[in-house]
C-alpha atoms as a PDB file:
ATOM      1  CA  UNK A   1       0.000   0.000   0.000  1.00  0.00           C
ATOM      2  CA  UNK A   2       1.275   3.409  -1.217  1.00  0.00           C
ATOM      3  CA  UNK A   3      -1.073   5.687  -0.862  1.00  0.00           C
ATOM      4  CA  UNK A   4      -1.695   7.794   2.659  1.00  0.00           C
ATOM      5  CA  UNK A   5      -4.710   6.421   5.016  1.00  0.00           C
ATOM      6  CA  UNK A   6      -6.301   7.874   7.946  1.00  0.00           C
ATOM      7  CA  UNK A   7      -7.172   4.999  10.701  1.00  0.00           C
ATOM      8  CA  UNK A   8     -10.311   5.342  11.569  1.00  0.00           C
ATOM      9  CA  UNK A   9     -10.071   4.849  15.057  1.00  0.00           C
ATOM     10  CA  UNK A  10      -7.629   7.332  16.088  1.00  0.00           C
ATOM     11  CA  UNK A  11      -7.115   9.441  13.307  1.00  0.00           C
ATOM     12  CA  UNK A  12      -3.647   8.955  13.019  1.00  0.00           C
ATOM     13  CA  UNK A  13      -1.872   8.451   9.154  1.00  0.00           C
ATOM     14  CA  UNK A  14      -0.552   5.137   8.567  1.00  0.00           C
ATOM     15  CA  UNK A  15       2.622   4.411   7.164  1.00  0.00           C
ATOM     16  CA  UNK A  16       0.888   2.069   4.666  1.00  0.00           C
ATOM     17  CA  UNK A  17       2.476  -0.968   6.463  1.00  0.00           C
ATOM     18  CA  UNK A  18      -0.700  -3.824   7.017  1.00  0.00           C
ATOM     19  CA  UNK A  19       0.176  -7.110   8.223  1.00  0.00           C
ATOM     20  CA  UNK A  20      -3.419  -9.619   8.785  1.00  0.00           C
ATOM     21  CA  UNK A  21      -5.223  -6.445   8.542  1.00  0.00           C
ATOM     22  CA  UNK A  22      -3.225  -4.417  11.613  1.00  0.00           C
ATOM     23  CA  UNK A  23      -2.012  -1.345  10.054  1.00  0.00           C
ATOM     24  CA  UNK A  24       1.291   0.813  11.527  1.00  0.00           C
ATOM     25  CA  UNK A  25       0.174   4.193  12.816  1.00  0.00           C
ATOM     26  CA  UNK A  26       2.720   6.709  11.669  1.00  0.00           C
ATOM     27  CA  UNK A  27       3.168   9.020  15.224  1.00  0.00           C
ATOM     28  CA  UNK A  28       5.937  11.180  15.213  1.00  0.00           C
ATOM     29  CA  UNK A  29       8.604  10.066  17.930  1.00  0.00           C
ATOM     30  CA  UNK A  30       8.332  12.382  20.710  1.00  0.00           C
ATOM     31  CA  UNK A  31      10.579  15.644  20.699  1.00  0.00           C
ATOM     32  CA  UNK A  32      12.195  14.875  23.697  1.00  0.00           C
ATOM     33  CA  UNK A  33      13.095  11.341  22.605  1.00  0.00           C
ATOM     34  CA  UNK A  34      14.651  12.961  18.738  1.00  0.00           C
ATOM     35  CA  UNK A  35      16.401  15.899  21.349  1.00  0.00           C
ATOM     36  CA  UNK A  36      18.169  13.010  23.471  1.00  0.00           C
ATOM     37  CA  UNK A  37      19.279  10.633  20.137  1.00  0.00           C
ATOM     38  CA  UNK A  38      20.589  13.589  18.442  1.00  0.00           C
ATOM     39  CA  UNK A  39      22.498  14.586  21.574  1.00  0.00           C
ATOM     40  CA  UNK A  40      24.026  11.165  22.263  1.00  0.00           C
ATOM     41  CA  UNK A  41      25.345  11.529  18.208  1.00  0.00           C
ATOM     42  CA  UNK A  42      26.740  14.561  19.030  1.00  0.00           C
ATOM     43  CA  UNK A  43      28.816  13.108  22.166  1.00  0.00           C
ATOM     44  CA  UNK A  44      29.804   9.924  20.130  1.00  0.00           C
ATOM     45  CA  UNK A  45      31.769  12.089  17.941  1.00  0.00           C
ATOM     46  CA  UNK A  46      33.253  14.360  20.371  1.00  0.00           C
ATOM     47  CA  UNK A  47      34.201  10.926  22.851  1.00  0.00           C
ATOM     48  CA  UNK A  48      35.683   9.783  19.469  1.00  0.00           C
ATOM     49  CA  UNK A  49      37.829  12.975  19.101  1.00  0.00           C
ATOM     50  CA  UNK A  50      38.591  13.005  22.619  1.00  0.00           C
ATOM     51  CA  UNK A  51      39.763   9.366  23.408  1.00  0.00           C
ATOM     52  CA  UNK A  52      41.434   6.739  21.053  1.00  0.00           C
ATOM     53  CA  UNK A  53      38.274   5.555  18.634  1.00  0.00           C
ATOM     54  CA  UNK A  54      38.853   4.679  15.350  1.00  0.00           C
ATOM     55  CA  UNK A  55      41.320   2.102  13.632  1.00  0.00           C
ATOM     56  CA  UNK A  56      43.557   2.742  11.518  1.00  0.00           C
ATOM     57  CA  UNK A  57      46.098   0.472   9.293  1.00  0.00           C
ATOM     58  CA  UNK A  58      48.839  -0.192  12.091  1.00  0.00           C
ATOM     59  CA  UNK A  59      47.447   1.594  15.355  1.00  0.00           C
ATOM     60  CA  UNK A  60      44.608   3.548  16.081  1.00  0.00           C
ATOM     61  CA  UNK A  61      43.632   7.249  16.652  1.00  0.00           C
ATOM     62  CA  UNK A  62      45.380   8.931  19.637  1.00  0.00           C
ATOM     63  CA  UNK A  63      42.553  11.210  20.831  1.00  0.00           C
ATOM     64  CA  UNK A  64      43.467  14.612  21.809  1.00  0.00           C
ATOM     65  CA  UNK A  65      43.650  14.348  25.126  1.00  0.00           C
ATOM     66  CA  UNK A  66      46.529  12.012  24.880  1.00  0.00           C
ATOM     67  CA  UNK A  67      44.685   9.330  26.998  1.00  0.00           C
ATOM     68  CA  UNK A  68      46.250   5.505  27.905  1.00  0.00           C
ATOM     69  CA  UNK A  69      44.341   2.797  29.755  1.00  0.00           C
ATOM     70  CA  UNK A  70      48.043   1.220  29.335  1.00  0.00           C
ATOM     71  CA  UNK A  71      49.186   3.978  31.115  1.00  0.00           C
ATOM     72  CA  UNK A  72      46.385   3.717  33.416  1.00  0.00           C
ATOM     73  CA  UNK A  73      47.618  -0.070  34.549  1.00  0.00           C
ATOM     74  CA  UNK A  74      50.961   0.726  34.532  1.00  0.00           C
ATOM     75  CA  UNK A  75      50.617   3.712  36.912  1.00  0.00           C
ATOM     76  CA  UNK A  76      48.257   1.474  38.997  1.00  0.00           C
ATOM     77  CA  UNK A  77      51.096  -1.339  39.248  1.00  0.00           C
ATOM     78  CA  UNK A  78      53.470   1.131  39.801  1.00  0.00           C
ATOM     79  CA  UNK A  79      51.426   2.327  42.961  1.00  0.00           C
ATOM     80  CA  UNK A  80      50.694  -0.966  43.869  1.00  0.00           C
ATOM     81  CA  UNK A  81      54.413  -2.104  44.035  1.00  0.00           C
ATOM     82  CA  UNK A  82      55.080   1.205  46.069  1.00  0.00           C
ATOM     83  CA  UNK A  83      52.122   0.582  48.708  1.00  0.00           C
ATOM     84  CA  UNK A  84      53.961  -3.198  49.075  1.00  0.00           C
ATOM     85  CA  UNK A  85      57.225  -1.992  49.329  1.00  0.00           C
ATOM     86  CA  UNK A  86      57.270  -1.622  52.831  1.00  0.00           C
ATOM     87  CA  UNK A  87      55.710  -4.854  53.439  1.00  0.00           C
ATOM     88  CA  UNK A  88      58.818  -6.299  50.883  1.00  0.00           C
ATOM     89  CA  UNK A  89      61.652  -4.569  52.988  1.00  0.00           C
ATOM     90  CA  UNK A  90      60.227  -5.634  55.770  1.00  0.00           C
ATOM     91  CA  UNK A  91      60.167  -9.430  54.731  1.00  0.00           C
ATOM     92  CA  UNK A  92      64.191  -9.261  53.544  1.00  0.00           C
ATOM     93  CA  UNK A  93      65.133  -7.821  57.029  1.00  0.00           C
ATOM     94  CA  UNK A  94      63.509 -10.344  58.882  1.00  0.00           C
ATOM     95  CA  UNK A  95      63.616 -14.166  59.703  1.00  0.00           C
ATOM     96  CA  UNK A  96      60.531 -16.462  58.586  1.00  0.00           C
ATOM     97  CA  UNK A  97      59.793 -17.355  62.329  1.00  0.00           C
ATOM     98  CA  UNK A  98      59.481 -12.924  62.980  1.00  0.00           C
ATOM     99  CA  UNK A  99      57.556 -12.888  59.610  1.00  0.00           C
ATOM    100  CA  UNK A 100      55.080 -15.307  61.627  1.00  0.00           C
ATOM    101  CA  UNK A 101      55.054 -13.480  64.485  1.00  0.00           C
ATOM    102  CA  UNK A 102      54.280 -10.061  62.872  1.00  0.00           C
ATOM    103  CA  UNK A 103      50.339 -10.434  62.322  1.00  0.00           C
ATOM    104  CA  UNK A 104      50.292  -7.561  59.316  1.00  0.00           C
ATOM    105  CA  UNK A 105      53.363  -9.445  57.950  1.00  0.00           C
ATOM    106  CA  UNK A 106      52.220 -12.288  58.116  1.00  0.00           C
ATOM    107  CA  UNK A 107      49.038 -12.008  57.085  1.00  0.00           C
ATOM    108  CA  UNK A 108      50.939 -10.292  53.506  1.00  0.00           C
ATOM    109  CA  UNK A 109      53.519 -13.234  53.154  1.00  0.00           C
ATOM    110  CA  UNK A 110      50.262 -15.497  53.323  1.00  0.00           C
ATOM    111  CA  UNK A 111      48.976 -13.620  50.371  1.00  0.00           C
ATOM    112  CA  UNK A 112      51.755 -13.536  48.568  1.00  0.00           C
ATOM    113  CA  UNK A 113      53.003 -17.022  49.443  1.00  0.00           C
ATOM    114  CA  UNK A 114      49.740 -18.087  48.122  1.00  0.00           C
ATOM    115  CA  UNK A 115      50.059 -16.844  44.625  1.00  0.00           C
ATOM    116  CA  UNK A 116      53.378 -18.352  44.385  1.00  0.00           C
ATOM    117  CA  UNK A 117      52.465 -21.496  45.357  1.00  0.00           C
ATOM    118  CA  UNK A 118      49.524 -21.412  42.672  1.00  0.00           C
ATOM    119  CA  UNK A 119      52.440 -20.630  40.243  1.00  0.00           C
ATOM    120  CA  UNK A 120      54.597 -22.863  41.165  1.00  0.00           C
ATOM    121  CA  UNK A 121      53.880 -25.881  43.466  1.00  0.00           C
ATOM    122  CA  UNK A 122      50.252 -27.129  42.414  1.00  0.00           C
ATOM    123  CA  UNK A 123      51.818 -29.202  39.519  1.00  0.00           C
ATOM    124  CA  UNK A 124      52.848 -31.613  42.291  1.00  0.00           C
ATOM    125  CA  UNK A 125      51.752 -30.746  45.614  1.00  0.00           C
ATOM    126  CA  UNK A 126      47.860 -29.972  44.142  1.00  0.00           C
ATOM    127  CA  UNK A 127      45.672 -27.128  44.547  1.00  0.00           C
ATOM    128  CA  UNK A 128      45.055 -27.506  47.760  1.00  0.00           C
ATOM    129  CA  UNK A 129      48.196 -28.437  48.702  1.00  0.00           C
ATOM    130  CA  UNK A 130      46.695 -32.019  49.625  1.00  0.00           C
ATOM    131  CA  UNK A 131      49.294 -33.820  47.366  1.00  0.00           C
ATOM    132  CA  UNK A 132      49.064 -37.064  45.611  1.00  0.00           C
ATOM    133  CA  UNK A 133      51.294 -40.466  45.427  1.00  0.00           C
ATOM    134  CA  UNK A 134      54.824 -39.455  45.574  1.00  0.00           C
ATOM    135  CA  UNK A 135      54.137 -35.592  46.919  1.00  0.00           C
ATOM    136  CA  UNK A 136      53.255 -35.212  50.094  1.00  0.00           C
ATOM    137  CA  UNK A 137      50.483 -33.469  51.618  1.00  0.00           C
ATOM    138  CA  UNK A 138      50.870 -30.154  52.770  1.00  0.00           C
ATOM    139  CA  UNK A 139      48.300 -29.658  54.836  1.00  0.00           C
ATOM    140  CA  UNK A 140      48.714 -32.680  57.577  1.00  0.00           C
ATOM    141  CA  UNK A 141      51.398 -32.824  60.578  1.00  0.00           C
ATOM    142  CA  UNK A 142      53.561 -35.290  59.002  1.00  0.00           C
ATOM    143  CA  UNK A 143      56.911 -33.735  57.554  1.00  0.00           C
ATOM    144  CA  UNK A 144      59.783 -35.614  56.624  1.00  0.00           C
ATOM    145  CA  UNK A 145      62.249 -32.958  57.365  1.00  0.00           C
ATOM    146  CA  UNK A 146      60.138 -31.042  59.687  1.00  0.00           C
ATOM    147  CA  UNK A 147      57.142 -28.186  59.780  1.00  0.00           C
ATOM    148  CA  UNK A 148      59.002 -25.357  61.317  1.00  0.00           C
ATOM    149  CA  UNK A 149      58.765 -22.018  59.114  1.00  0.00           C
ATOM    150  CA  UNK A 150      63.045 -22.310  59.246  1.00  0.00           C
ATOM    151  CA  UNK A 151      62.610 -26.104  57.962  1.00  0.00           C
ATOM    152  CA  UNK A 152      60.313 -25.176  55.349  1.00  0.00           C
ATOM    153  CA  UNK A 153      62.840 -22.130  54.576  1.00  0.00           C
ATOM    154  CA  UNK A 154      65.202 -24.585  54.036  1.00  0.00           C
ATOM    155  CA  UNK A 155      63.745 -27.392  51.764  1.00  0.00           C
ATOM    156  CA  UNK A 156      61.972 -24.605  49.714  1.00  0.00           C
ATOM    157  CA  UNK A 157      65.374 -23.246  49.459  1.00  0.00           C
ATOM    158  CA  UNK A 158      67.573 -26.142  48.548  1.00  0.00           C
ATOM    159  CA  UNK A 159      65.177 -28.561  47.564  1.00  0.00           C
ATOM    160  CA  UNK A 160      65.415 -32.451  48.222  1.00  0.00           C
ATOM    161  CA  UNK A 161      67.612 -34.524  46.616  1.00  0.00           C
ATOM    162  CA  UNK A 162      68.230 -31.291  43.989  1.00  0.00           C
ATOM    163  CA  UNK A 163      71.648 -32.541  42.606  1.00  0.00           C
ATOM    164  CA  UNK A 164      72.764 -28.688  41.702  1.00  0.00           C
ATOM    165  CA  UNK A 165      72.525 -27.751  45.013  1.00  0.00           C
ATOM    166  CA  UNK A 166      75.697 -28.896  47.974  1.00  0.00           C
ATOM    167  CA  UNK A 167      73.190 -27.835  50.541  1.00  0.00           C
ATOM    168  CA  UNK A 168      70.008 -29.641  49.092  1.00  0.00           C
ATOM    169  CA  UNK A 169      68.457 -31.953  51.537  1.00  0.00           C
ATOM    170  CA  UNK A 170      69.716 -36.176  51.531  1.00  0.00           C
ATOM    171  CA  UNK A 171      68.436 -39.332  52.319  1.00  0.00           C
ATOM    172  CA  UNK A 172      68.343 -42.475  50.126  1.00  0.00           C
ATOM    173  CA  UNK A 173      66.742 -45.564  51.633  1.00  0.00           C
ATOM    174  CA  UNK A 174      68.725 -48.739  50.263  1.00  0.00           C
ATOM    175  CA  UNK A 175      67.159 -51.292  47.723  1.00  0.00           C
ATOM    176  CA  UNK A 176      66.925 -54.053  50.393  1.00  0.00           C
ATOM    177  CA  UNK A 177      65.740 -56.703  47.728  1.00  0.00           C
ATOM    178  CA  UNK A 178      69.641 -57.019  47.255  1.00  0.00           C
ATOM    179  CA  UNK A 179      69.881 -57.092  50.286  1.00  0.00           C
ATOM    180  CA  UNK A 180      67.694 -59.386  52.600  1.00  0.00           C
ATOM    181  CA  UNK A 181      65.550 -62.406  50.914  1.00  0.00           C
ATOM    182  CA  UNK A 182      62.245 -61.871  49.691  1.00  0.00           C
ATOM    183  CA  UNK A 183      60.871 -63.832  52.710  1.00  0.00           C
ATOM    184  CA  UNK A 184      62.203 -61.112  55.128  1.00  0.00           C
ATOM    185  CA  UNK A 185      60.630 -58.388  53.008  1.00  0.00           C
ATOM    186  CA  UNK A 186      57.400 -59.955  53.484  1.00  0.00           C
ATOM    187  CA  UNK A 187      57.834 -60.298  56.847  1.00  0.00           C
ATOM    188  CA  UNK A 188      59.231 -56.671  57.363  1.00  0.00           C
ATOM    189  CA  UNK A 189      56.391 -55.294  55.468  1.00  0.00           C
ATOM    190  CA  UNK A 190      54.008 -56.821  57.682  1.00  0.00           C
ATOM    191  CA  UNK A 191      55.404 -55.590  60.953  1.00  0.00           C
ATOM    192  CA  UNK A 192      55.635 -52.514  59.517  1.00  0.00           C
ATOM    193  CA  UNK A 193      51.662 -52.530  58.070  1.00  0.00           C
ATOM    194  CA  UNK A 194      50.940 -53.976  61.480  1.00  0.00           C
ATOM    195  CA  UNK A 195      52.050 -50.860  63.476  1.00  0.00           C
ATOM    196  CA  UNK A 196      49.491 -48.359  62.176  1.00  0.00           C
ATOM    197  CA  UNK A 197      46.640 -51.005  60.999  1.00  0.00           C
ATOM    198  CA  UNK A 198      45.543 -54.794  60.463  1.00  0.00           C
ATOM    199  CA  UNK A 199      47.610 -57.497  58.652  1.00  0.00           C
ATOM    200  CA  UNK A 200      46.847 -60.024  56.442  1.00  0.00           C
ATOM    201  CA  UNK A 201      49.178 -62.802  58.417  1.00  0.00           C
ATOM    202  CA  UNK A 202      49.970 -62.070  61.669  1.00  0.00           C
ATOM    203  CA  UNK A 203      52.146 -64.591  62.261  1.00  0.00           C
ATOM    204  CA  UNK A 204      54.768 -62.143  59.846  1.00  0.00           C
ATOM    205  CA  UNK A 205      55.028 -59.907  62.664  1.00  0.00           C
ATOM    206  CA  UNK A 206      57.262 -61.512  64.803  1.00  0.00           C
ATOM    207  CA  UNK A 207      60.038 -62.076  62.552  1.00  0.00           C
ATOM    208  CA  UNK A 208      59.654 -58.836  60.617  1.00  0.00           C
ATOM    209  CA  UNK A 209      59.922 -57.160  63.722  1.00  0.00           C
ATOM    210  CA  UNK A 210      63.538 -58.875  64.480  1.00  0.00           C
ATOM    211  CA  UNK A 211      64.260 -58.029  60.730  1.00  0.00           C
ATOM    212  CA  UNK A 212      63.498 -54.487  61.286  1.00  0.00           C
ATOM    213  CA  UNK A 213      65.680 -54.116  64.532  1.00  0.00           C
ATOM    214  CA  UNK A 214      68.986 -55.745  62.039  1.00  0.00           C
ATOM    215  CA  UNK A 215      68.150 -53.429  59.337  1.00  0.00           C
ATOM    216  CA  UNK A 216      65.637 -50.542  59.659  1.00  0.00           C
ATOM    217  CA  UNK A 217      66.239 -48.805  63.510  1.00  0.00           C
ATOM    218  CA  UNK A 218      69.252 -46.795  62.188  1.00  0.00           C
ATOM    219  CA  UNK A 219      66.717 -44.651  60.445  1.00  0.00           C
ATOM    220  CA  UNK A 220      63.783 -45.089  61.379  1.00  0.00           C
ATOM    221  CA  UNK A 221      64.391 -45.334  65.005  1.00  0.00           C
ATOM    222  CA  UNK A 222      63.724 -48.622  67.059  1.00  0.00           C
ATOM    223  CA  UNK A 223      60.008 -47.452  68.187  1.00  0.00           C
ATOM    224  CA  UNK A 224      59.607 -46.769  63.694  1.00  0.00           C
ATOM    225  CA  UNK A 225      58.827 -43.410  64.788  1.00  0.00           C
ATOM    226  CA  UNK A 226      61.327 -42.030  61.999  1.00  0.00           C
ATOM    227  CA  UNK A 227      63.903 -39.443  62.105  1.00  0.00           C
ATOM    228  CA  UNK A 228      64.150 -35.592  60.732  1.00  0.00           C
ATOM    229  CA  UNK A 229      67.861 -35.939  60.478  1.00  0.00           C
ATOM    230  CA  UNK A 230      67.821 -38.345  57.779  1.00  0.00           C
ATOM    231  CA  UNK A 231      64.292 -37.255  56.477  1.00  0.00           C
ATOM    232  CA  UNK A 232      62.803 -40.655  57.521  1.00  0.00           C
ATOM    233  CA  UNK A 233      59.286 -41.496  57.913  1.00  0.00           C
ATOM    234  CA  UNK A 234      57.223 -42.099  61.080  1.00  0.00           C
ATOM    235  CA  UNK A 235      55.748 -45.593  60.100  1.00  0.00           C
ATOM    236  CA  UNK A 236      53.457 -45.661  62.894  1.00  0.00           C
ATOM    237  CA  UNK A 237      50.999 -43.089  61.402  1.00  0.00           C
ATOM    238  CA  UNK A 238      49.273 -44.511  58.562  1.00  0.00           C
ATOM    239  CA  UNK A 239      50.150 -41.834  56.511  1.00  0.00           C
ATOM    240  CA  UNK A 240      52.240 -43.252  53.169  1.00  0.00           C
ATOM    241  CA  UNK A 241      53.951 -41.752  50.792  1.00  0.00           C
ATOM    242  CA  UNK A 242      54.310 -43.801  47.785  1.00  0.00           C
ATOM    243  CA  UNK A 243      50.758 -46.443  48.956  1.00  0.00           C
ATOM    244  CA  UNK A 244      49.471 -47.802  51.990  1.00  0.00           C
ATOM    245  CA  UNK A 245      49.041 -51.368  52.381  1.00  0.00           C
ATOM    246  CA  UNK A 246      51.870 -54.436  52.781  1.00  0.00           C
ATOM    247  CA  UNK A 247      51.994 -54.875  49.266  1.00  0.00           C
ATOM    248  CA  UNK A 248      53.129 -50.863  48.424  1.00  0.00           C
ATOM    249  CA  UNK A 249      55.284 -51.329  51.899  1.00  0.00           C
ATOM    250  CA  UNK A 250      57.341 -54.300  50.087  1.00  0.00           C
ATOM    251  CA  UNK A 251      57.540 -52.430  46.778  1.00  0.00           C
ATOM    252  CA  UNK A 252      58.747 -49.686  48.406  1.00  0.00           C
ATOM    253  CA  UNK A 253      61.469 -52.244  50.658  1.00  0.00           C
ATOM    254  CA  UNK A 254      62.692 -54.051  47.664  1.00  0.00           C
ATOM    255  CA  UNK A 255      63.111 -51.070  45.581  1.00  0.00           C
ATOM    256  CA  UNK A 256      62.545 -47.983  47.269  1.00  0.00           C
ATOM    257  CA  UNK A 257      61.321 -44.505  45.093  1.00  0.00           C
ATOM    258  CA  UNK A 258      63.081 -41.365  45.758  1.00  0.00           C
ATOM    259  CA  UNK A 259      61.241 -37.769  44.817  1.00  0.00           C
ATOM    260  CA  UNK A 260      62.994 -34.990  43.459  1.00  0.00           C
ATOM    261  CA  UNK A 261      62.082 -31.464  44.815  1.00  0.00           C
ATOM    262  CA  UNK A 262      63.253 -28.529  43.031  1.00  0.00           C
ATOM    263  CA  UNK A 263      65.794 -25.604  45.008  1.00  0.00           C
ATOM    264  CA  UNK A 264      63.487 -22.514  44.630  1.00  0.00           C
ATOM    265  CA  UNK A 265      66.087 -20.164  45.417  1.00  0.00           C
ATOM    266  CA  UNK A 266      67.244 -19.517  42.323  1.00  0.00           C
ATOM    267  CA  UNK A 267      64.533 -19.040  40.628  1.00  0.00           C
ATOM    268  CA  UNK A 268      62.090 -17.359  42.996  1.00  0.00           C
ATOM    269  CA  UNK A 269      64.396 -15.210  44.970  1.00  0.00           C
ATOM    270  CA  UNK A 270      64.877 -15.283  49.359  1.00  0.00           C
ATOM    271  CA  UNK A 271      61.694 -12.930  49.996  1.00  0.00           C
ATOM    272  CA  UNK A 272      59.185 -14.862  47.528  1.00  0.00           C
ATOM    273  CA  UNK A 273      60.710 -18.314  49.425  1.00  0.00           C
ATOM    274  CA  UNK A 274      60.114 -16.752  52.584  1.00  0.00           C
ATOM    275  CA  UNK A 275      56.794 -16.087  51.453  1.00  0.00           C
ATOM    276  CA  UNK A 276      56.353 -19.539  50.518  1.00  0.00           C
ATOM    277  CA  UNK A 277      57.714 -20.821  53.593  1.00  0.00           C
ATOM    278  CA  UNK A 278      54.922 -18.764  55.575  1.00  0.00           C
ATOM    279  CA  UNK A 279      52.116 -19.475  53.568  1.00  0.00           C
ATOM    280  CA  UNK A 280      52.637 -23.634  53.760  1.00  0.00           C
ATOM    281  CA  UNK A 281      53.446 -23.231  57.172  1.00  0.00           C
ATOM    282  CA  UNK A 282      50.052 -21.662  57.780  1.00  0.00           C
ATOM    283  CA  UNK A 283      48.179 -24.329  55.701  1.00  0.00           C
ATOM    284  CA  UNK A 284      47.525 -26.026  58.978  1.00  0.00           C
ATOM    285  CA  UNK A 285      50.067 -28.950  59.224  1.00  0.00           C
ATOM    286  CA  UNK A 286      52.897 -26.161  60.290  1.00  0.00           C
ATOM    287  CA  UNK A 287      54.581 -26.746  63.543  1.00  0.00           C
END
């Protein structure tokens, strides 16, 4: 339909739309609706003269009020590393066990530990810190080497077993399947299973007892309560490293797995190990 109409019930022209018989009435937009559109046009093209806008082959329009949200982020960062600082100085002047102490210090370190260890340590250790076969929970009472902030200082700093590093923490259980029969490993495992949990042969217990007294005390300590010094296991608290059960105990006695933890020094630097060192030890399982 071309040609004008009046509707009939309102009086209004139609735009000579009709769709099933409902025509479009053709009202004019009110003025303070065209006032408001034509302002907002207006301020597009000004914002667009005023702030980068429009792309062009390799960048894109300054603006002429020379504005940066780069700039913007960079000056934030820069006052963000300035409002740390103190916090930062702090940390390099003092010992982990002060750090702890120091409830604003601490309560940083935490923070900061935290994001290092999402960086860094969840590959093995987990998100939670709650660790896996072979890497040990984090959050428990059970350390190897001890849960002190200065123990956890030092294995974050020199790592275990970390061949680069003279100071790196050492222990290496022997393969004892060269060295007592299969028979005594049995046995052995079983007194060992037995001290933290049921066995499937108790008559095992007995002689893997005696076995453990001619071959496993030096370590672990005659009550199997393990031994910092040597980072030795307690075997009396039914928490396993590498698989609970006799069967993981014999694997392990026969031919025993050794983990390999990184020295973070190097790489993170004495205040973000520090850090680190606060934040495990405040997981819960710190001493």
């Amino acid at each position: 339909m071309s040609s004008e109409h009046i509707d009939d019930v309102s009086g209004v022209p139609t735009t000579g739309h009709e769709w099933d018989g409902i025509k479009e009435l053709n009202n004019p937009l009110p003025r303070w609706w065209v006032i408001t559109f034509y302002i907002t046009i207006v301020w597009a093209i000004g914002y667009t003269i005023a702030y980068p806008a429009w792309p062009m082959l390799s960048s894109a329009t300054k603006g002429v009020l020379g504005y940066s949200s780069r700039n913007d982020v960079k000056n934030e960062l820069a006052a963000a590393e300035v409002a740390k600082g103190q916090y930062i100085a702090a940390i390099q002047a003092k010992t982990v066990s002060e750090i702890a102490a120091d409830d604003a210090l601490r309560e940083f370190a935490v923070a900061a530990g935290g994001a290092t260890f999402k960086v860094n340590c969840v590959q093995c250790h987990g998100s939670g810190a709650q660790g896996s076969a072979g890497f040990p929970n984090l959050n428990d009472d059970d350390w190897l080497w001890g849960g002190k902030t200065e123990q956890l200082e030092q294995t974050i700093t020199h790592g275990i077993r970390f061949a680069s590093d003279p100071e790196t923490r050492q222990s290496e259980m022997p393969a004892f399947g060269d060295i007592i029969t299969a028979d005594q490993i049995n046995q052995v495992s079983a007194y060992v299973a037995s001290l933290s949990g049921p066995v499937q042969d108790k008559s095992l217990i007995e002689p893997g007892a005696k076995v453990f007294a001619e071959n496993c005390v030096a370590c672990h300590g005659d009550k199997a309560k393990g031994n910092r010094e040597f980072g030795a296991p307690d075997l009396t608290d039914a928490i396993w490293l590498y698989g609970a059960g006799e069967a993981a105990i014999a694997a392990q006695v026969r031919a025993p797995k050794h983990g390999v933890m990184p020295a973070w020094i190097g790489r993170l630097g004495e205040t973000k190990v520090k850090e680190l060192a606060v934040y495990v030890h405040s997981l819960g399982g710190g001493e």
